[in-house]
PDB file of N, CA and C in Angstrom:
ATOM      1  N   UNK A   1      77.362  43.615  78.736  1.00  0.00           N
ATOM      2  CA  UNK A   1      76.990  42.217  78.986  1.00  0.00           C
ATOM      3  C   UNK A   1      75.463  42.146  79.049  1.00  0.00           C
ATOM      4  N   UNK A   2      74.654  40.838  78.631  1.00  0.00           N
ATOM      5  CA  UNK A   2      73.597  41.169  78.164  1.00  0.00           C
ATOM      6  C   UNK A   2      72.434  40.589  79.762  1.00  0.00           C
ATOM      7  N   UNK A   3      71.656  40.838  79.596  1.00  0.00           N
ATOM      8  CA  UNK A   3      71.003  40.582  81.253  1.00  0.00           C
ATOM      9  C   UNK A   3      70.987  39.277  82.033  1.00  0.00           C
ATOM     10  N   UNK A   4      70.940  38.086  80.906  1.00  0.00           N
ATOM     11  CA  UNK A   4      71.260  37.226  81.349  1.00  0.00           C
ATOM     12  C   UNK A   4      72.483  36.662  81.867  1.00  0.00           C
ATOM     13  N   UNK A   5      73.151  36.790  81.274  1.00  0.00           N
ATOM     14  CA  UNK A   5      74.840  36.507  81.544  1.00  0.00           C
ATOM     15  C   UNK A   5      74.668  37.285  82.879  1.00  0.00           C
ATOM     16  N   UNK A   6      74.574  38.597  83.345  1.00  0.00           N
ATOM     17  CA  UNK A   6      74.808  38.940  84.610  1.00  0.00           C
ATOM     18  C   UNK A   6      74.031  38.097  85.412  1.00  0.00           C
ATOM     19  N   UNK A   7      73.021  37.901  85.327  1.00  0.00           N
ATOM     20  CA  UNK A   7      72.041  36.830  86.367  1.00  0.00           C
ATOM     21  C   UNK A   7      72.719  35.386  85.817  1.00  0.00           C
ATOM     22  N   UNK A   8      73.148  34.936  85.275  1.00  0.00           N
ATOM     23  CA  UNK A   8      73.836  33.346  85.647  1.00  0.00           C
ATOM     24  C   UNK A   8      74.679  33.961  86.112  1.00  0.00           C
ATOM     25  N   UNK A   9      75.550  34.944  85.795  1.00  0.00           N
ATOM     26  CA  UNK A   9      77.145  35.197  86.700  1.00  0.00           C
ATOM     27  C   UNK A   9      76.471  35.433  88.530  1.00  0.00           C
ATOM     28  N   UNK A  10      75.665  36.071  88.958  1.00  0.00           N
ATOM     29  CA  UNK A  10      75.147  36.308  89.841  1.00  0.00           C
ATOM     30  C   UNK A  10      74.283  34.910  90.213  1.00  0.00           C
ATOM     31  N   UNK A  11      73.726  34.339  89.777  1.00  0.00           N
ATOM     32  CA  UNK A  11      73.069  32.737  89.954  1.00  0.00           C
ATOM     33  C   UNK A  11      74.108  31.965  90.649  1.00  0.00           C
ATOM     34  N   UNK A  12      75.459  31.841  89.601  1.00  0.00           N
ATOM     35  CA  UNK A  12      76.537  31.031  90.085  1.00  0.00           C
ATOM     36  C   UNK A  12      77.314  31.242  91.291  1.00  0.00           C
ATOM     37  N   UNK A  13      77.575  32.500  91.539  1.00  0.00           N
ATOM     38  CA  UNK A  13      78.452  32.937  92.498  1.00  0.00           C
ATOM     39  C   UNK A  13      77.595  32.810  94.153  1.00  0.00           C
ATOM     40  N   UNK A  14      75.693  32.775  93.879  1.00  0.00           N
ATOM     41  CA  UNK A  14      75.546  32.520  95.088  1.00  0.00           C
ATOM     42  C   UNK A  14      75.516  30.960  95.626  1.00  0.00           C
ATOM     43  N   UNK A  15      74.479  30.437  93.970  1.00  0.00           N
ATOM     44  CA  UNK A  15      74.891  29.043  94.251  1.00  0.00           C
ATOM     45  C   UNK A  15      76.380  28.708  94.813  1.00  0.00           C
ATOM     46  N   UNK A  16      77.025  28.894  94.207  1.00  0.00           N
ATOM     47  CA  UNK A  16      78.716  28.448  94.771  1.00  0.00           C
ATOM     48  C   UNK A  16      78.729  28.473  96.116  1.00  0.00           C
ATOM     49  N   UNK A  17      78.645  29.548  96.751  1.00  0.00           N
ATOM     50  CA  UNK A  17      78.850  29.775  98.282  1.00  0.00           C
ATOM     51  C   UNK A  17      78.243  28.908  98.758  1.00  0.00           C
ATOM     52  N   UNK A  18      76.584  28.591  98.737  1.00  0.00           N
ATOM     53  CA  UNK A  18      75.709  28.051  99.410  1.00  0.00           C
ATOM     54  C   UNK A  18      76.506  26.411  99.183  1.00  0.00           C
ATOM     55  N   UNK A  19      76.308  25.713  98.262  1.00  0.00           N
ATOM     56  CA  UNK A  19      77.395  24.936  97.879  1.00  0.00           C
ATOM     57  C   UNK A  19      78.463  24.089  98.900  1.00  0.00           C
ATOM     58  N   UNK A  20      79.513  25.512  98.275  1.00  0.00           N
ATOM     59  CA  UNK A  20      80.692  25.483  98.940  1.00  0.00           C
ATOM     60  C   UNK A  20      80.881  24.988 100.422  1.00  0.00           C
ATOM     61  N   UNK A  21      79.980  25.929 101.098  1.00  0.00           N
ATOM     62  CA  UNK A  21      79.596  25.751 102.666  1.00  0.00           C
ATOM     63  C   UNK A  21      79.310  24.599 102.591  1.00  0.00           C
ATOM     64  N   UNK A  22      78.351  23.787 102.249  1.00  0.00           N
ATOM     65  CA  UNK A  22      77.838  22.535 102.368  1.00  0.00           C
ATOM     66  C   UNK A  22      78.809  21.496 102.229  1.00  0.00           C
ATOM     67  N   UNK A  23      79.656  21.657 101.215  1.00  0.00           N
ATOM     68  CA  UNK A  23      80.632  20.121 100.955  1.00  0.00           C
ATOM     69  C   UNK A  23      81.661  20.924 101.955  1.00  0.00           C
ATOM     70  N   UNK A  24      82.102  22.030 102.641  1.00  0.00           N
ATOM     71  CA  UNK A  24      82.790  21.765 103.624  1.00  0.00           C
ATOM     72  C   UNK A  24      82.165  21.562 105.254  1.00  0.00           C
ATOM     73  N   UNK A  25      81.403  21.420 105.266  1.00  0.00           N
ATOM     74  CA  UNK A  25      80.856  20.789 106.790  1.00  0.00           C
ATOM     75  C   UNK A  25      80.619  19.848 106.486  1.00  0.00           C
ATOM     76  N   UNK A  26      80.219  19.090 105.317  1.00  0.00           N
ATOM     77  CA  UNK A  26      80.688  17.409 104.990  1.00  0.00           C
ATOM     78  C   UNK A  26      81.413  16.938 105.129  1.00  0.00           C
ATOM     79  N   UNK A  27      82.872  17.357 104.477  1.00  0.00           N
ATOM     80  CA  UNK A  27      84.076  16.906 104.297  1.00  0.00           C
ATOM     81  C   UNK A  27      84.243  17.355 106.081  1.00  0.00           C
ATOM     82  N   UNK A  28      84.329  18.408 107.066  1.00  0.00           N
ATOM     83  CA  UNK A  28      84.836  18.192 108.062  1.00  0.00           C
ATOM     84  C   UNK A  28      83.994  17.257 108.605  1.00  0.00           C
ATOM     85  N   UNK A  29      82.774  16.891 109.052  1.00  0.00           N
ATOM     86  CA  UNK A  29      82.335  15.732 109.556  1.00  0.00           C
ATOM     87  C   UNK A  29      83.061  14.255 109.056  1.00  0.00           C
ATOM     88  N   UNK A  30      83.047  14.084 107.965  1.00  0.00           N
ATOM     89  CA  UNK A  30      83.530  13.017 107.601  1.00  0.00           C
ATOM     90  C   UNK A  30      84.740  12.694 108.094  1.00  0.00           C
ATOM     91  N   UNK A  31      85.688  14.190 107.779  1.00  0.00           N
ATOM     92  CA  UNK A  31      87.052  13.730 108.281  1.00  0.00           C
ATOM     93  C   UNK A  31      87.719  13.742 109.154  1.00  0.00           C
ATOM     94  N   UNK A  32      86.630  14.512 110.572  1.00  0.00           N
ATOM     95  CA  UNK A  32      86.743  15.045 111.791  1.00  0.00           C
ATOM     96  C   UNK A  32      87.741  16.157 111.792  1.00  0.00           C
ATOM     97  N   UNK A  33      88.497  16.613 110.374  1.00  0.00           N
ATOM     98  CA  UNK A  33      89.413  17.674 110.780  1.00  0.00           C
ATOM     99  C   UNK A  33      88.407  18.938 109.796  1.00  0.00           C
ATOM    100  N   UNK A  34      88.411  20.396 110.805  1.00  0.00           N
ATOM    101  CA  UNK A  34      88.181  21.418 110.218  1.00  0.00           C
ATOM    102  C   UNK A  34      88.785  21.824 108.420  1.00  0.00           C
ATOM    103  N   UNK A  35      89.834  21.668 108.892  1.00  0.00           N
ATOM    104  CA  UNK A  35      91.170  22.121 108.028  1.00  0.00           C
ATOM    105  C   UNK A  35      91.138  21.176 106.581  1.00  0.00           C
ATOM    106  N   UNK A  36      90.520  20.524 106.760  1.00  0.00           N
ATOM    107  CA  UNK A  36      90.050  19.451 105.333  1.00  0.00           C
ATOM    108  C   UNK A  36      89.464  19.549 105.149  1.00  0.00           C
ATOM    109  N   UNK A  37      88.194  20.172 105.591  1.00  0.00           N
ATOM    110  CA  UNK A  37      86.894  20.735 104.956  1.00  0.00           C
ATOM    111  C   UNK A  37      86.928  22.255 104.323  1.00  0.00           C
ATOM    112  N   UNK A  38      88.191  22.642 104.847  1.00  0.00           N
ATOM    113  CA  UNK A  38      88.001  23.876 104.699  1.00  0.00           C
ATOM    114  C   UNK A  38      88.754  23.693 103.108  1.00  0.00           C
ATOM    115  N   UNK A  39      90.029  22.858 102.905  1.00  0.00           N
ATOM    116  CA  UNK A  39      91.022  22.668 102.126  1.00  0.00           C
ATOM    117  C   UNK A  39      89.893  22.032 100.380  1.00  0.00           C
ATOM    118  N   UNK A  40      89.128  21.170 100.733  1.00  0.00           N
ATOM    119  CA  UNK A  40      88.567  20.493 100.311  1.00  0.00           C
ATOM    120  C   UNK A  40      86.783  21.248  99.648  1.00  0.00           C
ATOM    121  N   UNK A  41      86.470  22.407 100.712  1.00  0.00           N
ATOM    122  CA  UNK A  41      85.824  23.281 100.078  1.00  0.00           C
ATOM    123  C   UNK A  41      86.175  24.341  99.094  1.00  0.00           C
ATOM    124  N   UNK A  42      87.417  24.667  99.180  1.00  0.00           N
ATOM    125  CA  UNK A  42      88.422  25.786  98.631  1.00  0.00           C
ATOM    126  C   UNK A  42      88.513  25.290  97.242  1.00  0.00           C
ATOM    127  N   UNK A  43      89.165  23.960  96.913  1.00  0.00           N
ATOM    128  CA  UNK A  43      89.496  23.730  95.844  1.00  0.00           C
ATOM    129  C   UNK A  43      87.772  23.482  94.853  1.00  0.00           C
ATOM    130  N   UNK A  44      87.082  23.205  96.088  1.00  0.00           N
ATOM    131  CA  UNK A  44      85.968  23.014  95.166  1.00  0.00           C
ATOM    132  C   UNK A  44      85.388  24.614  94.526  1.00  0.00           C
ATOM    133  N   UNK A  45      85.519  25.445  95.012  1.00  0.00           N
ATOM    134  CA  UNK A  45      84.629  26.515  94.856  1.00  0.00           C
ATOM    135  C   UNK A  45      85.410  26.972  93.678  1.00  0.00           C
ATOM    136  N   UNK A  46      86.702  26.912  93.199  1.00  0.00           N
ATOM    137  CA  UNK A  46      87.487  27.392  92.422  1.00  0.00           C
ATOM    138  C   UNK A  46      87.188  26.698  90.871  1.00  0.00           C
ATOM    139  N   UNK A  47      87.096  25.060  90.998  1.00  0.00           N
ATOM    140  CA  UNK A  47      86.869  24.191  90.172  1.00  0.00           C
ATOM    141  C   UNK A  47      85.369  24.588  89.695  1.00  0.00           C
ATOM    142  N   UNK A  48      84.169  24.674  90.522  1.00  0.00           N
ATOM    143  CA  UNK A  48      83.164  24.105  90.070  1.00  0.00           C
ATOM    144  C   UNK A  48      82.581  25.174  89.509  1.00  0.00           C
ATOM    145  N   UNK A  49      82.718  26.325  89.908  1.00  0.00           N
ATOM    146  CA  UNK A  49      82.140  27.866  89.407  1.00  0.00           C
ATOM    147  C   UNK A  49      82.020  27.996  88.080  1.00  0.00           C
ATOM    148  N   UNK A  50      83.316  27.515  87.288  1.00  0.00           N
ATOM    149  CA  UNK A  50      83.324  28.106  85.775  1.00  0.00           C
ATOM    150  C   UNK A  50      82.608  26.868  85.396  1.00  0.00           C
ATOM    151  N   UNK A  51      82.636  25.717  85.750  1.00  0.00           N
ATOM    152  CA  UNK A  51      81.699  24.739  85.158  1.00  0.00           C
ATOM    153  C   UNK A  51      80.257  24.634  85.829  1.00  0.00           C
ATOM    154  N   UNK A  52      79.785  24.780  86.568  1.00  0.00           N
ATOM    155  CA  UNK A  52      78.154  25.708  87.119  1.00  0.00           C
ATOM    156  C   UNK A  52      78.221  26.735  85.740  1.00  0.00           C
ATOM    157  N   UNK A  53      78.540  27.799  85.738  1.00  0.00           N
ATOM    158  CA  UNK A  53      77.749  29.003  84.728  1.00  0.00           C
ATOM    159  C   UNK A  53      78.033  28.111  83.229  1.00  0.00           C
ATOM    160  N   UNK A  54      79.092  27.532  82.496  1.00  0.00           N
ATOM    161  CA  UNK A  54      78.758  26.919  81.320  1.00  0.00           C
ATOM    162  C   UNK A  54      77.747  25.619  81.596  1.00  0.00           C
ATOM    163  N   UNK A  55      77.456  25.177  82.441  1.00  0.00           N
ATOM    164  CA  UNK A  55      76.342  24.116  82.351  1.00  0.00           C
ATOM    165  C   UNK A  55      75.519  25.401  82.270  1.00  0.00           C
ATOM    166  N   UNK A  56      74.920  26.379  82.863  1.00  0.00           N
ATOM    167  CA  UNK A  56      73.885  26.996  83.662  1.00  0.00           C
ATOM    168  C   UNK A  56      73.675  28.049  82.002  1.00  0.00           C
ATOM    169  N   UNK A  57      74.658  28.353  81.216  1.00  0.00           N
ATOM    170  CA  UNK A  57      74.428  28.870  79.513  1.00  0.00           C
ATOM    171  C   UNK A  57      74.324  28.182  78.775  1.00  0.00           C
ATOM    172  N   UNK A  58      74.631  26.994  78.764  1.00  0.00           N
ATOM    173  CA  UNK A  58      73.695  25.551  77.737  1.00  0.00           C
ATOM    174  C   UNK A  58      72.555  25.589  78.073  1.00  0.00           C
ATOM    175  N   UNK A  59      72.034  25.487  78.961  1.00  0.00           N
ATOM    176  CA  UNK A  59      70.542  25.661  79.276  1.00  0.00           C
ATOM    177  C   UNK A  59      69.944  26.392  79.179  1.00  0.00           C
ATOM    178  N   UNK A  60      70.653  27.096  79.430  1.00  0.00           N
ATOM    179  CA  UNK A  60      69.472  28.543  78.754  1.00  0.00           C
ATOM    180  C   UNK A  60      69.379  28.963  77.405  1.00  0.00           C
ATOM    181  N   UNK A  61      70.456  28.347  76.226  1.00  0.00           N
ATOM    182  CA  UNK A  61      70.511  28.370  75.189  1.00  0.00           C
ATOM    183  C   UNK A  61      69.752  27.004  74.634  1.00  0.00           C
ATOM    184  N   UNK A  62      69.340  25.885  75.195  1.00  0.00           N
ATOM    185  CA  UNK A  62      68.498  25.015  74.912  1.00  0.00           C
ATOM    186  C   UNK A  62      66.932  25.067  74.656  1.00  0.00           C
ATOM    187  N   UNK A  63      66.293  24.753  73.947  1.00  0.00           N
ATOM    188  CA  UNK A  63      65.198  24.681  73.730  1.00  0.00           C
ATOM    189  C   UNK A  63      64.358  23.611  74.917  1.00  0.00           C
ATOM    190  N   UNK A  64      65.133  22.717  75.360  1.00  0.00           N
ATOM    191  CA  UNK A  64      65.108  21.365  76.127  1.00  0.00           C
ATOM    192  C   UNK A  64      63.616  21.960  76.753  1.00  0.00           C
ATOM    193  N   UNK A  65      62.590  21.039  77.211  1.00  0.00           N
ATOM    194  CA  UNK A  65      61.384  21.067  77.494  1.00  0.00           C
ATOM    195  C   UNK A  65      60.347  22.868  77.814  1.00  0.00           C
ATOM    196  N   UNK A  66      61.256  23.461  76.817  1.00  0.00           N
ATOM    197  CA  UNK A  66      60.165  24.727  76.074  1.00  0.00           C
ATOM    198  C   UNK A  66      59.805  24.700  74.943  1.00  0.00           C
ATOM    199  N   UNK A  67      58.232  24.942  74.962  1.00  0.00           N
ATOM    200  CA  UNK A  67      57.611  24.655  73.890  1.00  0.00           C
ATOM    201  C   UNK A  67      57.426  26.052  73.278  1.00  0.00           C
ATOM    202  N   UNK A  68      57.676  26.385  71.939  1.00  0.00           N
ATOM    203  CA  UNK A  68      57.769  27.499  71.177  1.00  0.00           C
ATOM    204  C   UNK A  68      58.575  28.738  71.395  1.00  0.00           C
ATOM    205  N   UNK A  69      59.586  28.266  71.640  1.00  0.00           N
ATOM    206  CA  UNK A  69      60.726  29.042  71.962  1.00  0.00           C
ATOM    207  C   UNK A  69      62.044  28.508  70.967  1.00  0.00           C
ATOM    208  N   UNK A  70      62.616  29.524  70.037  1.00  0.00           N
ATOM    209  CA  UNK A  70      63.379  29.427  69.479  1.00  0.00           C
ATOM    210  C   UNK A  70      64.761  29.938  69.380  1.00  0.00           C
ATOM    211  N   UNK A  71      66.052  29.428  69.395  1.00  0.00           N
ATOM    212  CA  UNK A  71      67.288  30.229  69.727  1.00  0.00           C
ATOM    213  C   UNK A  71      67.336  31.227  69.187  1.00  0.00           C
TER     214      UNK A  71
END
């Protein structure tokens, strides 16, 4: 696997956590129950991971505001 791919796979997985944590002490504030934040962080961390690293390899395969850089 080539160096990048390990650093977005490693990018994503911490982003995620950091994340994760966050929309569940949201969701329990909001909903006053632990157990829905926790339910509600879970499904998120599962969902959003594989779509974090393919957003996070379009971009890095983009040229988008680099100048002289070619795919």
């Amino acid at each position: 696997m080539e160096g990048s791919k390990k650093r977005h796979l490693a990018k994503t997985l911490t982003w995620r956590i950091t994340a994760t944590l966050t929309t569940m002490i949201i969701a329990w504030i909001v909903s006053g129950d632990p157990m829905t934040g926790l339910t509600v962080g879970g499904i998120e961390f599962f969902v959003k991971m594989p779509v974090y690293y393919l957003h996070e390899r379009a971009w890095y395969k983009s040229n988008f505001g680099i100048s002289g850089r070619r795919n």
